[in-house]
N, C-alpha and C. Protein backbone atom coordinates (compact mmCIF):
# COMPACT_ATOMS: atom_id res chain seq x y z
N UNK A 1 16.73 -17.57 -9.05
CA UNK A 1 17.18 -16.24 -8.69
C UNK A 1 18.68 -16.08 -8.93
N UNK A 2 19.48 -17.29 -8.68
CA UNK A 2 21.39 -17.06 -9.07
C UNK A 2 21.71 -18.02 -8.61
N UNK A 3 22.65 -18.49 -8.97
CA UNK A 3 23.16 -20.04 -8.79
C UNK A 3 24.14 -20.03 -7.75
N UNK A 4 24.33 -19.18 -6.31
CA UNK A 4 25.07 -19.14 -5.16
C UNK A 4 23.89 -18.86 -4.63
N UNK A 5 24.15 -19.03 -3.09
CA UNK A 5 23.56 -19.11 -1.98
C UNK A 5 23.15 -17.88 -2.05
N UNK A 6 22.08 -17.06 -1.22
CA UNK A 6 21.63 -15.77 -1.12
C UNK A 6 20.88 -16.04 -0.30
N UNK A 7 21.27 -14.72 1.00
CA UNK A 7 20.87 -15.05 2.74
C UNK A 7 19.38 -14.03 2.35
N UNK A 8 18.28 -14.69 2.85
CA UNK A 8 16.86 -14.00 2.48
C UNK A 8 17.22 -12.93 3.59
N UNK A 9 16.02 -11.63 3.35
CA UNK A 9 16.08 -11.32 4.30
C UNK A 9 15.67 -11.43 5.69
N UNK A 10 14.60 -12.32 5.82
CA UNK A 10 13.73 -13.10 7.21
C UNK A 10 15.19 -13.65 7.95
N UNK A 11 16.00 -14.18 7.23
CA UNK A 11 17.44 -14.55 8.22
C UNK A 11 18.55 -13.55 7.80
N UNK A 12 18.59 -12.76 7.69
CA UNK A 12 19.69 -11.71 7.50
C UNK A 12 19.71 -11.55 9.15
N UNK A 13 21.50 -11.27 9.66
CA UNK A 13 21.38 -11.03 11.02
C UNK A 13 22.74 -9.49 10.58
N UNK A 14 22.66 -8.83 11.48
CA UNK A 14 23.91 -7.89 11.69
C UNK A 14 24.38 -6.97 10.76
N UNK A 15 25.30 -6.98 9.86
CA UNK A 15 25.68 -5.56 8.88
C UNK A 15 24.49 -5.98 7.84
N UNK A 16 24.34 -7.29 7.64
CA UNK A 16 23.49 -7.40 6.40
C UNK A 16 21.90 -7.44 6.79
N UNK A 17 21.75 -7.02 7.61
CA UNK A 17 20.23 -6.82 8.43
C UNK A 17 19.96 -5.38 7.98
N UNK A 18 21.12 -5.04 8.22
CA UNK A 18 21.11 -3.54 8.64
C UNK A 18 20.67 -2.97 7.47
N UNK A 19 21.90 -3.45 6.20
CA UNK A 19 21.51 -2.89 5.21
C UNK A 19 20.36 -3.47 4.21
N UNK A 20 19.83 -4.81 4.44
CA UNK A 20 18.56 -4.58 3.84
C UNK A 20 17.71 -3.52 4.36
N UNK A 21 17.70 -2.95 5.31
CA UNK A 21 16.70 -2.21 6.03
C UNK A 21 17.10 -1.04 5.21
N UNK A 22 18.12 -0.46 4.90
CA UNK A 22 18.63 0.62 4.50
C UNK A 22 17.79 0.58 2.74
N UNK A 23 18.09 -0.69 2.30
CA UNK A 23 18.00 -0.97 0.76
C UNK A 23 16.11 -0.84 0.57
N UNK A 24 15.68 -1.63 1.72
CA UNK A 24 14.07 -1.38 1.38
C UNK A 24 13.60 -0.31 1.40
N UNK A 25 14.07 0.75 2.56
CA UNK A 25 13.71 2.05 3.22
C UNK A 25 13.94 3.10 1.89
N UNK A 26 15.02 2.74 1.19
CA UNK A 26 15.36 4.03 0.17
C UNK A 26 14.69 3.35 -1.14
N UNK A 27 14.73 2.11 -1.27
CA UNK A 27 14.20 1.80 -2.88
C UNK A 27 13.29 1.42 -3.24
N UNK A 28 12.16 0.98 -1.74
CA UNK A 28 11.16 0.16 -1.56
C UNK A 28 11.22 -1.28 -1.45
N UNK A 29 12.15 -1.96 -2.07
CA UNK A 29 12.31 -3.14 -2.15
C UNK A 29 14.12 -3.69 -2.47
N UNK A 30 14.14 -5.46 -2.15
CA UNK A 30 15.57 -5.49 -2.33
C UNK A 30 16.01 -5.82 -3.81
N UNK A 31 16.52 -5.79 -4.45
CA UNK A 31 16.65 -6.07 -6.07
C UNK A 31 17.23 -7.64 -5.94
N UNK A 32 17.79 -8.32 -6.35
CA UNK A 32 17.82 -9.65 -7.15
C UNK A 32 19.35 -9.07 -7.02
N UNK A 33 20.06 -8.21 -7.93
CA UNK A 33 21.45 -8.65 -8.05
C UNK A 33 22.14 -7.53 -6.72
N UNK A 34 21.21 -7.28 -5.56
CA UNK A 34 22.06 -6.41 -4.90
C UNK A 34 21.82 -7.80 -3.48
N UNK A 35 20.68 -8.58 -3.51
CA UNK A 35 20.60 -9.38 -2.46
C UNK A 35 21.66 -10.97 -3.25
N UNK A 36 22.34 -10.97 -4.36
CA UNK A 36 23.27 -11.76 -4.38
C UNK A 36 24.97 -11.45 -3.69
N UNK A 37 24.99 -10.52 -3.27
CA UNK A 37 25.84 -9.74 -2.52
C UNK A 37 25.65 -10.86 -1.20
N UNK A 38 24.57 -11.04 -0.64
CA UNK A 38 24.60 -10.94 0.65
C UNK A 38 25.50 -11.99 1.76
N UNK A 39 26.30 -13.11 0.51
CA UNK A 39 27.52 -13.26 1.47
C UNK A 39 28.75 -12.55 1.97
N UNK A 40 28.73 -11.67 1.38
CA UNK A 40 29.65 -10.01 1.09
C UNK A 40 29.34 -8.80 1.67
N UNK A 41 28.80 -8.71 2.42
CA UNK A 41 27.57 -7.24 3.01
C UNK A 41 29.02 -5.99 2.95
N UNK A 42 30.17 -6.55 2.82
CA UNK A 42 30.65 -4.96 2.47
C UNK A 42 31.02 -4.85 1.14
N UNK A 43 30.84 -5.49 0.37
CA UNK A 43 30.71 -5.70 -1.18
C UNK A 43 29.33 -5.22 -1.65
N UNK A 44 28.35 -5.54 -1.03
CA UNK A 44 27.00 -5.25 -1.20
C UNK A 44 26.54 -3.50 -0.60
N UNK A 45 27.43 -3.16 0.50
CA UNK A 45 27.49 -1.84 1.01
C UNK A 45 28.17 -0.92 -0.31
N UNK A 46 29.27 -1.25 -0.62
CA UNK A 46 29.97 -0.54 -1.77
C UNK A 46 29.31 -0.58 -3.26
N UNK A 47 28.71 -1.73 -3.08
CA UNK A 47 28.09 -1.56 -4.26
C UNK A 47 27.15 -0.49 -4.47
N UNK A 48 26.07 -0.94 -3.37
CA UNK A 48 24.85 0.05 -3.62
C UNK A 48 25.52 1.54 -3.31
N UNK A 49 26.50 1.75 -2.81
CA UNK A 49 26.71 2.93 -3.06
C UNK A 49 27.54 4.01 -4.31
N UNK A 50 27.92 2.84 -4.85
CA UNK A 50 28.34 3.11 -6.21
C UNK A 50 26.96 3.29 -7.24
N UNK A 51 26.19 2.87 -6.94
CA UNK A 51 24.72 2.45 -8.11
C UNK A 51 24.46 3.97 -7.49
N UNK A 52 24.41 4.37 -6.40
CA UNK A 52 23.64 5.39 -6.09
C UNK A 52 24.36 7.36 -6.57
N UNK A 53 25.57 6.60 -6.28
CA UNK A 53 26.12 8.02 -7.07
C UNK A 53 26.31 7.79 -8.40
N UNK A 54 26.53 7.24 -9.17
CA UNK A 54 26.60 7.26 -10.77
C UNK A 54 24.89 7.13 -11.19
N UNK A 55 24.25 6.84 -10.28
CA UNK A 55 22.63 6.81 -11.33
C UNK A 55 21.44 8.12 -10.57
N UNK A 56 21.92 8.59 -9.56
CA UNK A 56 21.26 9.56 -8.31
C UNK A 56 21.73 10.68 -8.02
N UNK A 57 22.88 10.50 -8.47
CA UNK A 57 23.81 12.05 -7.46
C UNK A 57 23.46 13.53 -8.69
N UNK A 58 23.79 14.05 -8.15
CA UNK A 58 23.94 15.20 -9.42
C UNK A 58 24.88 15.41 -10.68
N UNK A 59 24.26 15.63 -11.52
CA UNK A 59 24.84 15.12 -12.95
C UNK A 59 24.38 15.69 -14.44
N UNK A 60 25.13 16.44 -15.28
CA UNK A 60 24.75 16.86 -16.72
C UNK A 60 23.59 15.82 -17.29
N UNK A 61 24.08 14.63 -16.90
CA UNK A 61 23.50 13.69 -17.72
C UNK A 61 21.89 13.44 -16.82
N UNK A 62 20.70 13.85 -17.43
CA UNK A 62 19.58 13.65 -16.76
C UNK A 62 19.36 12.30 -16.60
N UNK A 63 18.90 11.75 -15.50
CA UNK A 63 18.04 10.39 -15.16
C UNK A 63 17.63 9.49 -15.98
N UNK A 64 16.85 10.31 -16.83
CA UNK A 64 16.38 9.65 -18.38
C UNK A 64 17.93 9.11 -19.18
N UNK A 65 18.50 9.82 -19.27
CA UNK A 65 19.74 9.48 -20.04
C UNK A 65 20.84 8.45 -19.29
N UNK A 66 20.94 8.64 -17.82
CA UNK A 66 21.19 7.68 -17.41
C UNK A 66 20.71 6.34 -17.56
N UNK A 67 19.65 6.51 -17.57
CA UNK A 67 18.67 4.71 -17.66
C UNK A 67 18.83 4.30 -18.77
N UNK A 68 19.16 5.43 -20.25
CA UNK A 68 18.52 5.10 -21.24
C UNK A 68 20.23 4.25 -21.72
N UNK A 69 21.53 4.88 -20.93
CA UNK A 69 23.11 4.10 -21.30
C UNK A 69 22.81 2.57 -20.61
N UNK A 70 22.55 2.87 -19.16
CA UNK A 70 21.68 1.52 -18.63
C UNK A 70 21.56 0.62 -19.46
N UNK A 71 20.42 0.72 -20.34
CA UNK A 71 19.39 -0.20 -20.84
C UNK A 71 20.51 -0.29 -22.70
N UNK A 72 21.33 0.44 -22.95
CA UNK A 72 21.93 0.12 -24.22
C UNK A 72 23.23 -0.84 -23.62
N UNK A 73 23.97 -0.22 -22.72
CA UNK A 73 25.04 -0.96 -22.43
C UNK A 73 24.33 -2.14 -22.01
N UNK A 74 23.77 -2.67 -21.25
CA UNK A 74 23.17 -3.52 -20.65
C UNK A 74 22.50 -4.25 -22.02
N UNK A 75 21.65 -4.46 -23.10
CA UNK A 75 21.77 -4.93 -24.10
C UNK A 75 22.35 -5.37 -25.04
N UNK A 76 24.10 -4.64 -25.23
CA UNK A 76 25.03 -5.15 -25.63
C UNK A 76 25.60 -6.05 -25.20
N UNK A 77 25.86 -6.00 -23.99
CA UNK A 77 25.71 -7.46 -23.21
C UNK A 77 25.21 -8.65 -23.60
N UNK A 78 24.15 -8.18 -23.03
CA UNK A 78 23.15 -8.81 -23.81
C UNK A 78 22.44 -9.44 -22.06
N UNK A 79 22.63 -8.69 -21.69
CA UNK A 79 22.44 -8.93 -20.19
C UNK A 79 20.97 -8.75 -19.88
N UNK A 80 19.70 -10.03 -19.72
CA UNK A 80 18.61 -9.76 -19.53
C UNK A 80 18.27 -9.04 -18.40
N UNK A 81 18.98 -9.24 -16.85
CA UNK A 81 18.72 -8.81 -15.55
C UNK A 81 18.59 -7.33 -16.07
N UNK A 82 19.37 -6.75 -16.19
CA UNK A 82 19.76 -5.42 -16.01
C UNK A 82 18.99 -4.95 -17.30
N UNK A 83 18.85 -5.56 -18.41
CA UNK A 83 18.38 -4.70 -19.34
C UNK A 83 16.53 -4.63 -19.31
N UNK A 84 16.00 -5.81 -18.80
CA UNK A 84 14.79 -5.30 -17.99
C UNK A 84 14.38 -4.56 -16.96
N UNK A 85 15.65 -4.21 -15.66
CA UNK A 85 15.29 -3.48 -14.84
C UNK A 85 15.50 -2.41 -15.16
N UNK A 86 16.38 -1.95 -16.19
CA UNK A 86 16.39 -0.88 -16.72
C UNK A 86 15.83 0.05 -17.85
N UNK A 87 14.92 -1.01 -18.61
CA UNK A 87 13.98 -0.34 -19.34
C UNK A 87 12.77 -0.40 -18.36
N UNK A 88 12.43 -0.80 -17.44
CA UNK A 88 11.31 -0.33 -16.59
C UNK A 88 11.88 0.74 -16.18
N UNK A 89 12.76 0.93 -15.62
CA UNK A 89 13.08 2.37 -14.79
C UNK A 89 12.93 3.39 -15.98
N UNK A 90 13.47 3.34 -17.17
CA UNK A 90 13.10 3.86 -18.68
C UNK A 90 11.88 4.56 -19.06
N UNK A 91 11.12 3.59 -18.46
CA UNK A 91 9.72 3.28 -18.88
C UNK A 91 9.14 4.24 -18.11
N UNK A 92 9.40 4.37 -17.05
CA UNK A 92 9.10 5.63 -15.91
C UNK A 92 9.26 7.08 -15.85
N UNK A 93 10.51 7.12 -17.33
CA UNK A 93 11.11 8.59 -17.64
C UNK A 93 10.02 8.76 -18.79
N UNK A 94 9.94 7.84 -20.02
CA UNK A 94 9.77 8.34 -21.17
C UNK A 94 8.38 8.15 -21.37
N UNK A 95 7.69 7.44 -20.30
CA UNK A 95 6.17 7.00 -20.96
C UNK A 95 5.54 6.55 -21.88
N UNK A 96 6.26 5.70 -22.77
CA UNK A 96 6.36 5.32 -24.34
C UNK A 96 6.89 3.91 -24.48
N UNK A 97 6.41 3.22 -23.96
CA UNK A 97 6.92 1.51 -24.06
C UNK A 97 7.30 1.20 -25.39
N UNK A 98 6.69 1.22 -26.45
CA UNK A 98 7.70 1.11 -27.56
C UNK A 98 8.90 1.32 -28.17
N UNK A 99 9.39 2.97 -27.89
CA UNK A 99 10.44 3.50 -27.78
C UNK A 99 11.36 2.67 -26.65
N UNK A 100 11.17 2.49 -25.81
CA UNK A 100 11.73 1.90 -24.60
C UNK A 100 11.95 -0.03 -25.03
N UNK A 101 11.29 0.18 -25.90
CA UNK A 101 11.81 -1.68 -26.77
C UNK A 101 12.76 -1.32 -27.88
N UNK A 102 12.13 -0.24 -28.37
CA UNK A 102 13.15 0.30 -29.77
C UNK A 102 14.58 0.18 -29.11
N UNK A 103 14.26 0.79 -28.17
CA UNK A 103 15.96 0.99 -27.38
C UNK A 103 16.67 0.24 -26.99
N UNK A 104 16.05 -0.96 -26.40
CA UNK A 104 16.31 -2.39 -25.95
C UNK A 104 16.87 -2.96 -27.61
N UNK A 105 16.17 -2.51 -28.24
CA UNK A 105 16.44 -3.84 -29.64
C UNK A 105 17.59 -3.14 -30.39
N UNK A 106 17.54 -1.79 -30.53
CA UNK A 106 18.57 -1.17 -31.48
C UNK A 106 18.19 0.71 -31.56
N UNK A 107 18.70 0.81 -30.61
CA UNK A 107 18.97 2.77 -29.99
C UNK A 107 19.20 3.42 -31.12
N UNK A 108 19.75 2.80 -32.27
CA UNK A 108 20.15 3.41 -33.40
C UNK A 108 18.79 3.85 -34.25
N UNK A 109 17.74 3.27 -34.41
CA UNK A 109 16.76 3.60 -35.07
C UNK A 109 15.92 4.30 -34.47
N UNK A 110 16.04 4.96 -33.01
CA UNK A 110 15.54 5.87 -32.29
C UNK A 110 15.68 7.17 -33.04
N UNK A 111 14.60 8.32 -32.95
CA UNK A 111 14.68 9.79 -33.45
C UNK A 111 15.16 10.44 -32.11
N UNK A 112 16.61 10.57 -31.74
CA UNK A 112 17.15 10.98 -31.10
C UNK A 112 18.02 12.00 -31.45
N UNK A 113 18.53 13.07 -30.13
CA UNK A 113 19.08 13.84 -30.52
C UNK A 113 20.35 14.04 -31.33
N UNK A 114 21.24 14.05 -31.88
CA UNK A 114 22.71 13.83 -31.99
C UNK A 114 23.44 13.60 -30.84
N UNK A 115 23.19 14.80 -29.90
CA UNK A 115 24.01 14.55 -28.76
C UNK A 115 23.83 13.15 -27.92
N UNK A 116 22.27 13.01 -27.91
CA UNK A 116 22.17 11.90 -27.05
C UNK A 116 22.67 10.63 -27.82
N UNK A 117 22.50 10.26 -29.06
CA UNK A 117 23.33 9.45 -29.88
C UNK A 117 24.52 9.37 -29.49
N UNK A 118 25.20 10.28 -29.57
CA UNK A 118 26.80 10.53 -29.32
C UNK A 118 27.17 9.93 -28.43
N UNK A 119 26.41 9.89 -27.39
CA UNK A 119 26.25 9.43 -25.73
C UNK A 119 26.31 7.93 -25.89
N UNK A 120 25.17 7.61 -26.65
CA UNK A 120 25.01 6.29 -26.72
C UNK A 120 26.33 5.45 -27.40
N UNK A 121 26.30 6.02 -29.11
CA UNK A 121 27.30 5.72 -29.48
C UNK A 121 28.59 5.16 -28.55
N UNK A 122 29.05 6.19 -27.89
CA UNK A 122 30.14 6.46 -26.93
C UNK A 122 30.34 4.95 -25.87
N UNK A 123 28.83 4.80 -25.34
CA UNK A 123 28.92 4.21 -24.28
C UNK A 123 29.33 2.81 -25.17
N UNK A 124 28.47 2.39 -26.33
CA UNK A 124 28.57 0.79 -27.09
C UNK A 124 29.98 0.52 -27.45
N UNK A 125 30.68 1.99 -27.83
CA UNK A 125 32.34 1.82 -27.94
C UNK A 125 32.91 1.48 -26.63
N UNK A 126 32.64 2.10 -25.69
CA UNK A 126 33.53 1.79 -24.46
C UNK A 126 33.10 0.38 -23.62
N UNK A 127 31.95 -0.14 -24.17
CA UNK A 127 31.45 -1.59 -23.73
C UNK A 127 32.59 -2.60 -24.87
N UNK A 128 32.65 -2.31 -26.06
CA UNK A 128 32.59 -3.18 -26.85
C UNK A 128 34.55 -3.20 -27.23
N UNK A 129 34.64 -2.04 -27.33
CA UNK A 129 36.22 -1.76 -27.62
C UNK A 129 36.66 -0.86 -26.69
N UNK A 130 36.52 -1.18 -25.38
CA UNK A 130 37.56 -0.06 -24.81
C UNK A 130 38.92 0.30 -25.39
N UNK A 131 39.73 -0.45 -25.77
CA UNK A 131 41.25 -0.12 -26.06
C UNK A 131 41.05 0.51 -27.39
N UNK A 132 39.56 1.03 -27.96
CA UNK A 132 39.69 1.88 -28.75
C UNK A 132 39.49 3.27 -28.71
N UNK A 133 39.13 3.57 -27.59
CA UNK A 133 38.28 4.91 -27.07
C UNK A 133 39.55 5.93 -26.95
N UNK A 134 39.27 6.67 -27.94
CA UNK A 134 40.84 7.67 -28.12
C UNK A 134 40.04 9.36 -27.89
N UNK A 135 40.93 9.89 -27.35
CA UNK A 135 40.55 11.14 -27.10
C UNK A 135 39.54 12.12 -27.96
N UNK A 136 40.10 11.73 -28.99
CA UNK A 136 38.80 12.27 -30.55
C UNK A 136 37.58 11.64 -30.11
N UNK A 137 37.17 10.61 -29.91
CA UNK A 137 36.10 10.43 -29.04
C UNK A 137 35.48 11.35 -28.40
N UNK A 138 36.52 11.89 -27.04
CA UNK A 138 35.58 12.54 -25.88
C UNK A 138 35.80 14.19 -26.90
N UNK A 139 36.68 14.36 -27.48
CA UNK A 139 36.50 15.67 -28.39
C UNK A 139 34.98 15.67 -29.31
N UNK A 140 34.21 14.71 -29.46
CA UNK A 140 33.16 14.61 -30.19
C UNK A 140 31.98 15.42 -29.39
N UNK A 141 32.10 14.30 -28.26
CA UNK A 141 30.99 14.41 -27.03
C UNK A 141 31.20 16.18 -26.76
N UNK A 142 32.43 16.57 -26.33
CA UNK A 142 32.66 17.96 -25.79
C UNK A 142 32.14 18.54 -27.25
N UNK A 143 32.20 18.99 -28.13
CA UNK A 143 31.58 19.19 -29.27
C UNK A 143 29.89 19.12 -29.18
N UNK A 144 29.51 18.40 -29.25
CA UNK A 144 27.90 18.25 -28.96
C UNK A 144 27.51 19.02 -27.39
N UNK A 145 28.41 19.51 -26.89
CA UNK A 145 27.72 20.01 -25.46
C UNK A 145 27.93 19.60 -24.15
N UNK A 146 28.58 18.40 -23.93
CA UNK A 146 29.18 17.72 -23.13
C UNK A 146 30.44 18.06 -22.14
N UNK A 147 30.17 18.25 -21.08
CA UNK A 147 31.05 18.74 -20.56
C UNK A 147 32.46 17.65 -19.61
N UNK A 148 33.70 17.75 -19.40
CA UNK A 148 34.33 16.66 -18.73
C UNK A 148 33.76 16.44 -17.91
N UNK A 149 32.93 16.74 -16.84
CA UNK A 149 32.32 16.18 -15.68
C UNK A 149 31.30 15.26 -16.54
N UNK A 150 30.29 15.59 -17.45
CA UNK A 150 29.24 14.74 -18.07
C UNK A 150 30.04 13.44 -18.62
N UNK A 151 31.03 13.87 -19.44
CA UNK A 151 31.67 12.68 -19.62
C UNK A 151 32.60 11.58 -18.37
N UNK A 152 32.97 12.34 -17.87
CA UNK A 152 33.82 10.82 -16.54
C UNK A 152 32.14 10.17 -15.72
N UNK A 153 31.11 11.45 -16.11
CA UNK A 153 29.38 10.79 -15.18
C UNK A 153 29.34 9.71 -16.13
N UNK A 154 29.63 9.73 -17.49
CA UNK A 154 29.13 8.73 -18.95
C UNK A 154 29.86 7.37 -18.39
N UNK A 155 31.32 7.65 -18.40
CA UNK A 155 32.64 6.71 -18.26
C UNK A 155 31.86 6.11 -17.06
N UNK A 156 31.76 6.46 -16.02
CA UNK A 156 31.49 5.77 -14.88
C UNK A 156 30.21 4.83 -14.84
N UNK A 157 29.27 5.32 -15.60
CA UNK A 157 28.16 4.52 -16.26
C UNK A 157 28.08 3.63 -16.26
N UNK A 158 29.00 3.44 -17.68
CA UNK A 158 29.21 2.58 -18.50
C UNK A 158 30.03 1.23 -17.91
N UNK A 159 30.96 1.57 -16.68
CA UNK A 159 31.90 0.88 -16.62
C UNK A 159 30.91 0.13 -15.02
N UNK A 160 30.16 0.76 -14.50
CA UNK A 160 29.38 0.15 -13.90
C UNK A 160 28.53 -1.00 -13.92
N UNK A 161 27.98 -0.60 -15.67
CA UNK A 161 26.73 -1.79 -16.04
C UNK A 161 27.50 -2.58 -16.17
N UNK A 162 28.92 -2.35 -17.07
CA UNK A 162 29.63 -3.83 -17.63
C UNK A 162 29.74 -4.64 -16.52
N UNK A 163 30.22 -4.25 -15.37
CA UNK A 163 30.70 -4.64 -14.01
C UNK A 163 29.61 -5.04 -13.45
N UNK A 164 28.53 -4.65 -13.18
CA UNK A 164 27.11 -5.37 -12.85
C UNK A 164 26.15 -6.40 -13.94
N UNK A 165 26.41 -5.89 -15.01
CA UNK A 165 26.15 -6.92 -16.24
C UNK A 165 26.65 -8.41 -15.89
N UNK A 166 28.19 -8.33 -15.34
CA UNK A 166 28.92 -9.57 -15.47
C UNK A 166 28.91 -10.30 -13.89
N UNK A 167 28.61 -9.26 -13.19
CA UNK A 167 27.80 -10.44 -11.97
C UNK A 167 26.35 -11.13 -12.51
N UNK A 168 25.40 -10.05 -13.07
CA UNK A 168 24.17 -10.92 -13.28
C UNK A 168 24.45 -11.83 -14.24
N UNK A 169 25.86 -12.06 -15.09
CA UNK A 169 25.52 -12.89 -15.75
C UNK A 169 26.49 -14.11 -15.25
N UNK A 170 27.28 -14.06 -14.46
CA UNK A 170 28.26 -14.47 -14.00
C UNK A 170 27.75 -15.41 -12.36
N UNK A 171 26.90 -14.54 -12.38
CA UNK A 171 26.14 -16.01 -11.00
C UNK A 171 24.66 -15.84 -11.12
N UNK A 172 24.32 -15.89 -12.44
CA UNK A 172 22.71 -16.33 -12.96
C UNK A 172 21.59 -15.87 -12.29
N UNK A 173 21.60 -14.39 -11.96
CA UNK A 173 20.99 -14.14 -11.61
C UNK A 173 19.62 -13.56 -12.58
N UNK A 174 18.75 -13.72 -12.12
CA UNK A 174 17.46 -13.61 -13.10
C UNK A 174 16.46 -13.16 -12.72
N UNK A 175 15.83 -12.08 -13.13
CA UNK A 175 14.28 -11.41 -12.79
C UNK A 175 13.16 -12.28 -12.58
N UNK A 176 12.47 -11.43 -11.92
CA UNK A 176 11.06 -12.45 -11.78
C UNK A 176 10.45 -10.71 -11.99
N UNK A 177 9.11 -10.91 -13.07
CA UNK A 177 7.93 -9.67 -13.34
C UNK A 177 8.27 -8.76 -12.03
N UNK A 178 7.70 -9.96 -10.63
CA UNK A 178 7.59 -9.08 -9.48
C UNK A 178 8.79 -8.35 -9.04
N UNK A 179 9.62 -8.72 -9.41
CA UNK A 179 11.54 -8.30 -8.36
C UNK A 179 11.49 -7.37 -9.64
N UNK A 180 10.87 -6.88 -10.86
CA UNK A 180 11.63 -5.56 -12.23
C UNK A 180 10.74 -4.55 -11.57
N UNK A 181 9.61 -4.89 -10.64
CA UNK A 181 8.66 -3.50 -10.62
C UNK A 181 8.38 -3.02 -9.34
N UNK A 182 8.42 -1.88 -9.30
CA UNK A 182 7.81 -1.32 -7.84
C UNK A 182 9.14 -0.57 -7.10
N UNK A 183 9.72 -0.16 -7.88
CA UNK A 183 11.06 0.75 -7.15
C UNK A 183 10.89 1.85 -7.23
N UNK A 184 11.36 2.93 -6.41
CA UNK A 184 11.25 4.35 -5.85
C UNK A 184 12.27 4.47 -7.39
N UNK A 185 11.80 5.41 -8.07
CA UNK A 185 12.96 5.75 -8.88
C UNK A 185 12.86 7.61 -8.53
């Protein structure tokens, strides 16, 4: 499951009691890289509440499109945790498991929109070269339809998975079939 300690929840006592209760109650279950938190329970509080406004709150960018930067940034990586839990959640928008591998393997050969390309595009630049992401950039996105709020929703995305990418990959944390399926999305 990750190569540090991780308090189950049968012995969770106090803030981190609390908030597994919080984490099962809203998602159905605890995830793998939010119960590696749990020597941290206010690291693990901030977290999940960061996951919840950049992937839940209200936003240009639909659900589907959220999951779908998810599952590209998270592949550039090359980050298995996240890029399986996120083509299941994928998998839940688009109903099309192939497409949802296409995307995993290379988004580029997807029949996608321009705009949503753009999106994507956007996000693999700001994973891969941030210190290249120049304003002509977000002039592209605003061009295709994109509004500054859609874009800082994109930015925040993006800068999330990298940042959760590099815990799951950074204390080995790893899926099991059962811990990718069965979440309230």
């Amino acid at each position: 499951m990750a190569w540090i300690e991780i308090i189950p929840e049968e012995a969770a006592t106090g803030e981190l009691k609390t908030l597994y209760e919080e984490i099962r109650q809203r998602r159905g279950k605890i995830s793998n890289i939010l119960a590696v938190h749990s020597l941290h329970p206010g690291a693990l509080r901030a977290h999940l509440e960061l996951y919840l406004q950049v992937m839940f709150s209200r936003s240009g960018l639909s659900r589907a499109e959220r999951e779908l930067v998810a599952v590209v940034v998270s592949a550039t990586n090359r980050c298995t945790y996240c890029v399986q839990h996120h083509a299941e959640a994928l998998r839940a928008y688009w109903k099309d498991p192939e497409q949802v591998e296409q995307a995993v393997r290379d988004y580029r050969k997807l029949a996608l929109p321009e705009r949503t390309r753009a999106l994507l595009d956007h996000a693999v630049k700001l994973t891969r070269t941030p210190d290249r992401v120049t304003e002509a950039d977000l002039d592209r996105l605003r061009a295709l339809g994109w509004t500054d709020r859609d874009i800082l929703d994109l930015t925040l995305i993006v800068a999330y998975f990298n940042f959760v990418n590099r815990i799951a990959l950074g204390l080995g944390v790893m899926p099991t079939p059962e811990e990718v399926q069965g979440y309230r999305y």
